[in-house]
Protein backbone atom coordinates (compact mmCIF):
# COMPACT_ATOMS: atom_id res chain seq x y z
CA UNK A 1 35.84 -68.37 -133.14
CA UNK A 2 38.37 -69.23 -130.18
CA UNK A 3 37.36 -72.16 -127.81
CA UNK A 4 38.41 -71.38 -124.28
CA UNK A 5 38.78 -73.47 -121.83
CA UNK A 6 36.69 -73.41 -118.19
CA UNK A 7 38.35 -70.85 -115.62
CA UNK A 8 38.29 -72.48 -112.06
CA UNK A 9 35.95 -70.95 -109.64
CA UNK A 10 33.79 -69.30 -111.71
CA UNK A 11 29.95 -70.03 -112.40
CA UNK A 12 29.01 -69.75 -116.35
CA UNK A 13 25.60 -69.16 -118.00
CA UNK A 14 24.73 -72.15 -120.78
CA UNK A 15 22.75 -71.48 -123.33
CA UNK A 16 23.13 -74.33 -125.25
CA UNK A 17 25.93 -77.63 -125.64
CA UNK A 18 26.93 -79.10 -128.71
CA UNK A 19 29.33 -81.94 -129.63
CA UNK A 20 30.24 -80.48 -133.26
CA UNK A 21 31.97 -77.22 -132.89
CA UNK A 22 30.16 -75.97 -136.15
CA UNK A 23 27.14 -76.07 -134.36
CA UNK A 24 28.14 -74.04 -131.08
CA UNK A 25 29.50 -71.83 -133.94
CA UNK A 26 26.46 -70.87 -135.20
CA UNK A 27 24.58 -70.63 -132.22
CA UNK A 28 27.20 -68.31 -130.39
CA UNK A 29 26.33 -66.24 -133.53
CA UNK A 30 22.69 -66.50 -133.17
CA UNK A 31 23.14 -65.26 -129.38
CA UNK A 32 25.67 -62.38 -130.42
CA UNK A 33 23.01 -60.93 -132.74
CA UNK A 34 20.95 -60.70 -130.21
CA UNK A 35 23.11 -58.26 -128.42
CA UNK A 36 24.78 -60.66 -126.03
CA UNK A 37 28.50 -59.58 -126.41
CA UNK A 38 30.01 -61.67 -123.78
CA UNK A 39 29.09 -64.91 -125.48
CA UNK A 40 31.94 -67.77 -125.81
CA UNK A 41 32.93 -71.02 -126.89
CA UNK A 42 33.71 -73.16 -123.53
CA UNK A 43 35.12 -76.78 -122.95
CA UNK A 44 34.47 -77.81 -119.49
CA UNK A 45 36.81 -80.04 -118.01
CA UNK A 46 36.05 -83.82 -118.88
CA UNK A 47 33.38 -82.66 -121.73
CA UNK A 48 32.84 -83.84 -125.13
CA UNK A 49 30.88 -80.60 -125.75
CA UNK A 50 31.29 -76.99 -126.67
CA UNK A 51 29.19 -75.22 -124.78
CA UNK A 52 27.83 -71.94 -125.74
CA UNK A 53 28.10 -69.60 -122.69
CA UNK A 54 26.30 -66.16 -122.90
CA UNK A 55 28.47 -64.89 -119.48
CA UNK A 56 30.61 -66.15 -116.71
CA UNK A 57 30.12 -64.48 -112.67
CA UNK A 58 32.06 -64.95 -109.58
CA UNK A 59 29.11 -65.70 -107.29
CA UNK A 60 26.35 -68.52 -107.79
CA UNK A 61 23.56 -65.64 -107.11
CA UNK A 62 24.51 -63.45 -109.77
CA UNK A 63 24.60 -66.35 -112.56
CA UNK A 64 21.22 -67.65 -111.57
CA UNK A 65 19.67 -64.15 -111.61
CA UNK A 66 21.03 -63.82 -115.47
CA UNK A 67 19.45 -67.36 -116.02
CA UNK A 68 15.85 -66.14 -115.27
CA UNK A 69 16.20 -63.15 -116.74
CA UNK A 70 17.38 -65.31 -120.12
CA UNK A 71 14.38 -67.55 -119.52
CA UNK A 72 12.19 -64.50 -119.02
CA UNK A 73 13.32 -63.73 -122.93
CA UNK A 74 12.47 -67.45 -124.01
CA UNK A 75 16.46 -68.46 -123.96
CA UNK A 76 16.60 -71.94 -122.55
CA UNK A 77 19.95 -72.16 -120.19
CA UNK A 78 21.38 -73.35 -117.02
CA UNK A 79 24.28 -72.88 -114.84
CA UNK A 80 27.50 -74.75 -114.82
CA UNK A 81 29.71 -74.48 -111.85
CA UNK A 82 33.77 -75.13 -111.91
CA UNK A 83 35.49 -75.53 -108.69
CA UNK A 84 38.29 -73.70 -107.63
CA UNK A 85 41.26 -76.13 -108.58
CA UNK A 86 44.12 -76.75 -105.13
């Protein structure tokens, strides 16, 4: 599986961080067989970890909505914001 790195301005859905890349590895396939096709590998800028991010959105409203609606189906996550780089 490709690691990407952050995009700039974007907010991304965590559902888990890892510091061994196996790890995120298996959990990104855990959350694909669960239907979530969107799922990546991310490094966020000045991170040790590999963060396992079910989807990325434009607006801060949008990602948060996806969160609960995760959390409604038991998936622990959280939102991680990049800013827009000058």
């Amino acid at each position: 599986m490709t690691v990407s790195s952050a995009e700039s301005d974007h907010y991304y859905v965590v559902a888990g961080s890892f510091l061994e890349e196996a790890r995120a590895n298996s959990h990104l396939q855990t959350m694909s067989g669960a239907g979530y096709a969107k799922v990546q590998i991310v490094r966020f800028p000045n991170s040790p970890y590999f963060s396992v991010c079910v989807d990325k959105f434009n607006n801060r409203r949008e990602a948060d909505a996806f969160k609960r609606q995760l959390e409604r189906e038991k998936i622990d996550a959280f939102v991680r914001a990049v800013a827009k780089t000058q």
